[in-house]
N, C-alpha and C. Protein backbone atom coordinates (compact mmCIF):
# COMPACT_ATOMS: atom_id res chain seq x y z
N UNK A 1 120.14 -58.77 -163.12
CA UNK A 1 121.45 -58.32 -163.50
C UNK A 1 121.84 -59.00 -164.80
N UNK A 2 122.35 -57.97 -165.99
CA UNK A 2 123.03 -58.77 -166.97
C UNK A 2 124.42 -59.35 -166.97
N UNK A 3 124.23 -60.59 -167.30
CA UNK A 3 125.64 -61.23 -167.10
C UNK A 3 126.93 -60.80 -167.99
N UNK A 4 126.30 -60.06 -169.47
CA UNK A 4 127.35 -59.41 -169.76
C UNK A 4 127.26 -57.84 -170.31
N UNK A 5 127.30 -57.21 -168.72
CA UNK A 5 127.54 -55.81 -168.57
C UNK A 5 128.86 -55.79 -167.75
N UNK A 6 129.70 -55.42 -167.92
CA UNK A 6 131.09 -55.43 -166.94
C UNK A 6 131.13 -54.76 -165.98
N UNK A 7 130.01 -53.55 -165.98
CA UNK A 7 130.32 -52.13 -164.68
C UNK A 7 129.39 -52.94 -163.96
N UNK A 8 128.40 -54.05 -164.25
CA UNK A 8 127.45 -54.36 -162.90
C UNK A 8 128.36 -55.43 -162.34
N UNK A 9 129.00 -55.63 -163.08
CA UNK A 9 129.69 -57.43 -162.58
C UNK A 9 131.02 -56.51 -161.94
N UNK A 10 131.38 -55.34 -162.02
CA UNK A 10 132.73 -54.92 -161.10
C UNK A 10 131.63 -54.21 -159.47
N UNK A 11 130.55 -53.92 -159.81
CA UNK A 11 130.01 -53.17 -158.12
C UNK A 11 129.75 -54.68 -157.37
N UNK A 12 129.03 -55.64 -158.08
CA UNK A 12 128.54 -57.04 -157.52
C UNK A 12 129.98 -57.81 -157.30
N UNK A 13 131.16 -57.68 -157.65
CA UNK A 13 132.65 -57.97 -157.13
C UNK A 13 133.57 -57.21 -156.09
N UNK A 14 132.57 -55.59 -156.28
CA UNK A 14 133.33 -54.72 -154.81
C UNK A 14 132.22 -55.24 -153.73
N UNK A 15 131.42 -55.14 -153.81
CA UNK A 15 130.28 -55.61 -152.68
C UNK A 15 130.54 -57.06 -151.90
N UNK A 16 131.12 -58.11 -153.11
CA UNK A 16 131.44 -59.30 -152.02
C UNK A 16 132.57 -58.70 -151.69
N UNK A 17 133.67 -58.44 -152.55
CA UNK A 17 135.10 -57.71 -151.61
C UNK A 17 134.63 -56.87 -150.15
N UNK A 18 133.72 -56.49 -150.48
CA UNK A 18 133.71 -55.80 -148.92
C UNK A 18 132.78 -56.40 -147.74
N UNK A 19 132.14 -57.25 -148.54
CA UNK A 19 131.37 -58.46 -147.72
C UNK A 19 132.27 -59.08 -147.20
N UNK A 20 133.21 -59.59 -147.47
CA UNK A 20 134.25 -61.06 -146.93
C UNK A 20 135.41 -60.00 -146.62
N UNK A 21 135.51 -58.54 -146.46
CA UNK A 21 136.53 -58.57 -145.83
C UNK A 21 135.87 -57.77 -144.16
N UNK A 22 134.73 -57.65 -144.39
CA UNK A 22 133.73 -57.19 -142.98
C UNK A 22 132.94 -58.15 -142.11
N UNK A 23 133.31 -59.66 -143.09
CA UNK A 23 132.49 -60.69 -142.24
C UNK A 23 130.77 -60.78 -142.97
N UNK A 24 130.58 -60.67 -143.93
CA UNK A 24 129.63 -60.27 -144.17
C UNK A 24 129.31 -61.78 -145.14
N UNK A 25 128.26 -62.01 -145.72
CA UNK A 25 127.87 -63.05 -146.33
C UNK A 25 126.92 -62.28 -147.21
N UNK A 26 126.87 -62.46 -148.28
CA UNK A 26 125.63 -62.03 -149.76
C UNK A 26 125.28 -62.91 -149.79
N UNK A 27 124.00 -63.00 -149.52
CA UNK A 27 123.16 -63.56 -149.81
C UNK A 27 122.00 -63.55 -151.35
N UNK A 28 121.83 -62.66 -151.39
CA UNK A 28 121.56 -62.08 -152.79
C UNK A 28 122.06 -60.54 -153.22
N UNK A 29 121.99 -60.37 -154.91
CA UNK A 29 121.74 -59.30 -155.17
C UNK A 29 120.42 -58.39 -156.02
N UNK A 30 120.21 -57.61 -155.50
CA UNK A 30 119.11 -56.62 -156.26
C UNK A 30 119.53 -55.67 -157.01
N UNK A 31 119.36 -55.78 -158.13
CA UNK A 31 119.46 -54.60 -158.86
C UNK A 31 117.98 -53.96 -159.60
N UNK A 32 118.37 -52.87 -159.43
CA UNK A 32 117.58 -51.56 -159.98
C UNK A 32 116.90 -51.45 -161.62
N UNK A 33 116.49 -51.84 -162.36
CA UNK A 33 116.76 -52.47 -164.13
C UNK A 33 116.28 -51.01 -164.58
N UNK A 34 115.16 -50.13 -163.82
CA UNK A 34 114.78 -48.75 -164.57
C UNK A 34 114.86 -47.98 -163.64
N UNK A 35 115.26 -46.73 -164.54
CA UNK A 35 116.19 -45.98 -163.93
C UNK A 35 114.56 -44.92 -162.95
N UNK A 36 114.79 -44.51 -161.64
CA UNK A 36 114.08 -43.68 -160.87
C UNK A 36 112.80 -45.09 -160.35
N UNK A 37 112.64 -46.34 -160.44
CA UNK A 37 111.81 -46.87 -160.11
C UNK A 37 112.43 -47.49 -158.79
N UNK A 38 111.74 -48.05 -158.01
CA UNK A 38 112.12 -48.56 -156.27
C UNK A 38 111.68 -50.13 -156.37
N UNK A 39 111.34 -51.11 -157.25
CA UNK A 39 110.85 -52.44 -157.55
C UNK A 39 112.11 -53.07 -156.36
N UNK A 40 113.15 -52.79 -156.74
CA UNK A 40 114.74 -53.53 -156.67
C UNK A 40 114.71 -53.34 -154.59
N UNK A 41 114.29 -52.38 -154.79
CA UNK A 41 114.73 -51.30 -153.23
C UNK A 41 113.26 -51.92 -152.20
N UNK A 42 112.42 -51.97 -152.77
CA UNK A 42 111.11 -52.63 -152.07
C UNK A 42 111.25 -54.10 -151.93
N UNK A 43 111.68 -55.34 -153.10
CA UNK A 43 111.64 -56.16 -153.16
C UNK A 43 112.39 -56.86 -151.96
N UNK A 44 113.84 -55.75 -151.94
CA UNK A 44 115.46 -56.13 -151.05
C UNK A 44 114.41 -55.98 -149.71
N UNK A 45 113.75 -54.68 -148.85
CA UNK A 45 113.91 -54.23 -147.83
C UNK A 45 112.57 -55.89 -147.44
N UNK A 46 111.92 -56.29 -148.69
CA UNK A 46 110.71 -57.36 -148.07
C UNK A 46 111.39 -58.11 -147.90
N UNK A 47 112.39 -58.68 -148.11
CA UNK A 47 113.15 -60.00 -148.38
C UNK A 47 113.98 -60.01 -146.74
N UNK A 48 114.72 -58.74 -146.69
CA UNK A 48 115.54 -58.54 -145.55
C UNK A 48 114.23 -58.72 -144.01
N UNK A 49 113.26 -57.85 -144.38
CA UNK A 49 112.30 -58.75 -143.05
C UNK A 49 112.05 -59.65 -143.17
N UNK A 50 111.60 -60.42 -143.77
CA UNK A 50 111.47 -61.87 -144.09
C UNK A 50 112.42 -62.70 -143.60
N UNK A 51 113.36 -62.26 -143.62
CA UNK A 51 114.69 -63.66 -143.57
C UNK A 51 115.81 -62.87 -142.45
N UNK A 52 115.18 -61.73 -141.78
CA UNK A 52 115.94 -61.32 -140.89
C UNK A 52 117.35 -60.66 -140.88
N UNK A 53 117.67 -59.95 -141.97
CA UNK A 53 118.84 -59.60 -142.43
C UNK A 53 118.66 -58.24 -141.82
N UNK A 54 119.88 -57.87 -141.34
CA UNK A 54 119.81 -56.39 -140.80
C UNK A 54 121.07 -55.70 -141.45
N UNK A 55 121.84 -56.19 -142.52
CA UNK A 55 123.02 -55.47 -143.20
C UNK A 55 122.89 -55.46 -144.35
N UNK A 56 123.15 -54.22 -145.16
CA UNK A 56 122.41 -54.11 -146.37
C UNK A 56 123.89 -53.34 -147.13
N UNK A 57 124.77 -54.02 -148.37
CA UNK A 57 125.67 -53.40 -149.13
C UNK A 57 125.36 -52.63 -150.35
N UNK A 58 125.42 -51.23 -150.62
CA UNK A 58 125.25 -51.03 -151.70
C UNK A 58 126.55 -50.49 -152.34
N UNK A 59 126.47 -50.37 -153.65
CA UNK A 59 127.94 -49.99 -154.22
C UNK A 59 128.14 -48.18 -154.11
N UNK A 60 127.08 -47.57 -154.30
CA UNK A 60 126.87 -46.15 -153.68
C UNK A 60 125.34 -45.80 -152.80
N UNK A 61 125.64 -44.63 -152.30
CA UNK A 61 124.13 -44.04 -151.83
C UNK A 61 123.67 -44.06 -152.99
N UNK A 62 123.89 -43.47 -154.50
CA UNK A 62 123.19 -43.15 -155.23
C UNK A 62 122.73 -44.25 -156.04
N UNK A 63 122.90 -45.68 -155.47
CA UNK A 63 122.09 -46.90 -156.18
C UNK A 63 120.89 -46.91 -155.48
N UNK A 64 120.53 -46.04 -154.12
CA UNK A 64 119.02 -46.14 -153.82
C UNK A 64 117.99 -45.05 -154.32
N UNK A 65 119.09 -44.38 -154.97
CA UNK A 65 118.12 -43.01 -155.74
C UNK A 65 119.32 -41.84 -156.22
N UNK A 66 119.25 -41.32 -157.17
CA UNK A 66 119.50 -40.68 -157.87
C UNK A 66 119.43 -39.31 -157.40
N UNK A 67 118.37 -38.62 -156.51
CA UNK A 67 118.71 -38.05 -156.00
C UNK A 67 119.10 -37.28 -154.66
N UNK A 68 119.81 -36.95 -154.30
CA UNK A 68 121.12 -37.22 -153.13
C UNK A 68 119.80 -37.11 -151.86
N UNK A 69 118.83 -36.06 -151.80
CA UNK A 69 118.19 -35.77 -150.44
C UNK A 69 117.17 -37.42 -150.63
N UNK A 70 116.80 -38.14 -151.36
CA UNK A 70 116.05 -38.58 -151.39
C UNK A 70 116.65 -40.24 -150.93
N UNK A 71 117.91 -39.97 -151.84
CA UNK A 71 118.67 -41.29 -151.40
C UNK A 71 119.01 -41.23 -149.96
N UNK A 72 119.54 -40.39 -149.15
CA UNK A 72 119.74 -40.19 -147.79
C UNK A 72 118.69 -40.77 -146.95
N UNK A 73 117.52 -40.12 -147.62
CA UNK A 73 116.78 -40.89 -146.82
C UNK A 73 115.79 -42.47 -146.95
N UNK A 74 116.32 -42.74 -148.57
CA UNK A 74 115.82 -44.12 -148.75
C UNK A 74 116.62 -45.06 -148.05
N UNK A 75 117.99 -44.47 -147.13
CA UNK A 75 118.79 -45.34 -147.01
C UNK A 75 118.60 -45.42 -145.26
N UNK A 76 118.46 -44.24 -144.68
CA UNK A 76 117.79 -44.15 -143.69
C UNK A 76 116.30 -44.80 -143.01
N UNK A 77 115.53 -44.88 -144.06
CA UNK A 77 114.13 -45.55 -144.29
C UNK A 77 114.52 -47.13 -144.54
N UNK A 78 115.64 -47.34 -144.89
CA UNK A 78 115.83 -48.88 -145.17
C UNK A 78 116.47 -48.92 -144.05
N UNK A 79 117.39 -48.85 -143.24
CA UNK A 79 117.70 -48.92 -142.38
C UNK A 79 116.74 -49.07 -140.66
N UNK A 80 115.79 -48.11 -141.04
CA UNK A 80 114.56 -48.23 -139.85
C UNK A 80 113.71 -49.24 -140.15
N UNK A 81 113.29 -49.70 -141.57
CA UNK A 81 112.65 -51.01 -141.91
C UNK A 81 113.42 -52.41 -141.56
N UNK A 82 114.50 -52.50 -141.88
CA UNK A 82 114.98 -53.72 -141.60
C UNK A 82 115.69 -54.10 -140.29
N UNK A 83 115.79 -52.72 -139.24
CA UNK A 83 116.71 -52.30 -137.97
C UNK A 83 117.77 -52.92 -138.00
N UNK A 84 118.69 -52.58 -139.14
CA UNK A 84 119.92 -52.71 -139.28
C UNK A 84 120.67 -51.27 -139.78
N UNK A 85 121.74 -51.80 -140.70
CA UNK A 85 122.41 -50.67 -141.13
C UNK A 85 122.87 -50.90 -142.59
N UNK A 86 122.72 -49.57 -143.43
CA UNK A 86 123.44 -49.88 -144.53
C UNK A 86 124.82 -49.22 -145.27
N UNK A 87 125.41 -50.12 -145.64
CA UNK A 87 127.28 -50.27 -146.04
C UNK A 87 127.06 -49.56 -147.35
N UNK A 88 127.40 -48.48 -147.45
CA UNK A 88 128.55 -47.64 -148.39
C UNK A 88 129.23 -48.57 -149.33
N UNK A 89 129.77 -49.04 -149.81
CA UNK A 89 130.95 -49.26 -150.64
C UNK A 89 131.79 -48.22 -151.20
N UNK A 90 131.86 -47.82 -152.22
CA UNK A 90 132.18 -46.85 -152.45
C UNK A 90 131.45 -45.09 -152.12
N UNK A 91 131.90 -44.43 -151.13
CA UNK A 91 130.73 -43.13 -150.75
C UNK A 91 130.76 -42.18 -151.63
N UNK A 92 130.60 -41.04 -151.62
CA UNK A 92 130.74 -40.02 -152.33
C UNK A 92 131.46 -38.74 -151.57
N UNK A 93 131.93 -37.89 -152.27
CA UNK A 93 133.11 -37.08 -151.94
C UNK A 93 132.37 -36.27 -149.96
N UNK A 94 131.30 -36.14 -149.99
CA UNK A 94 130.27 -35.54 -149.06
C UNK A 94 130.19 -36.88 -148.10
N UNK A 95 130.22 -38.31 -148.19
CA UNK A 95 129.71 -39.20 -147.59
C UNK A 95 130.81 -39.68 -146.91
N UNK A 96 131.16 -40.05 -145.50
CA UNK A 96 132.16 -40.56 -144.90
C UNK A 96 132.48 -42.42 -145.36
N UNK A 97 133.49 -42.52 -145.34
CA UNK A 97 133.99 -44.11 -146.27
C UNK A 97 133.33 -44.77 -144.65
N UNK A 98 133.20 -45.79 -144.83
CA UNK A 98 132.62 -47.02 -144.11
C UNK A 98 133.99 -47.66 -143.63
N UNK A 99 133.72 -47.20 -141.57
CA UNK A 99 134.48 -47.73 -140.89
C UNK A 99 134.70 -49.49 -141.02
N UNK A 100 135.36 -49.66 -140.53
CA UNK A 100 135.57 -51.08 -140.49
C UNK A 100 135.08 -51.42 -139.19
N UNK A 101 134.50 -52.95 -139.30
CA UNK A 101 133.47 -52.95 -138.20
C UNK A 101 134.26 -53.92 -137.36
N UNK A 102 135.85 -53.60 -137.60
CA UNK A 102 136.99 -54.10 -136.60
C UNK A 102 136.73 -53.13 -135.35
N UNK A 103 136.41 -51.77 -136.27
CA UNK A 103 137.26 -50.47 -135.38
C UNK A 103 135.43 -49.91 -134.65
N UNK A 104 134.64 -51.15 -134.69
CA UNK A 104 133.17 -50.68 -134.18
C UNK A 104 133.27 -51.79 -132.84
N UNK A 105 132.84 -50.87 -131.43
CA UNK A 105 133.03 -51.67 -130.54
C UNK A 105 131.81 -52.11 -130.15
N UNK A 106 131.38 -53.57 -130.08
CA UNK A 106 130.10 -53.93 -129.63
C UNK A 106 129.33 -54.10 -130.95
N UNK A 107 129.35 -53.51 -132.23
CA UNK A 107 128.75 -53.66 -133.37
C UNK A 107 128.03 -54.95 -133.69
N UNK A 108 127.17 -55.45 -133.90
CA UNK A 108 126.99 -57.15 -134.18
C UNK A 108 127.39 -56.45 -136.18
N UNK A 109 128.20 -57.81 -136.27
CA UNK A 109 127.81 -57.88 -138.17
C UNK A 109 127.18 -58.76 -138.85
């Protein structure tokens, strides 16, 4: 991540905002550096088995791919790799906003 790009330093400031207001802890971030490559998306899902992380924030679906059928299911595929779930931040007009995992009964976060 560049330290002075302002649009990466406002998604890496909604992501802890929605980390600390879901209970959540960042531990790191991955970003994507070329555009249509998966380096960022492979590196995250090795790291998350590794160290046992099963919650994964992104700032949209479309930070796991660009395009929508493919991101659906990179996010789905990350989700069955790490057997957790992954957080929305901001969704898209088609994508339901991310309950609060107040209003999830039994949920671990």
């Amino acid at each position: 991540m560049s330290d002075d790009d302002p649009t990466e330093r406002q998604r890496v400031a909604a992501i802890a905002a929605f980390a600390e207001r879901e209970g959540f802890t960042v531990s790191l971030v991955f970003v994507e550096t070329r555009w249509q490559r998966t380096l960022a998306l492979n590196a995250m899902t090795a790291y998350c088995q590794r160290h046992d992380v099963r919650n994964v924030i992104v700032p949209t679906i479309e930070h796991l791919n660009t395009l929508p059928g493919i991101a659906e299911l990179s996010k789905e595929l990350l989700e069955q790799d790490i057997g957790g779930h992954v957080w929305i931040v901001a969704p898209t007009e088609e994508e339901p906003s991310c309950q609060s995992s107040a209003a999830k009964d039994g949920e671990p976060r």
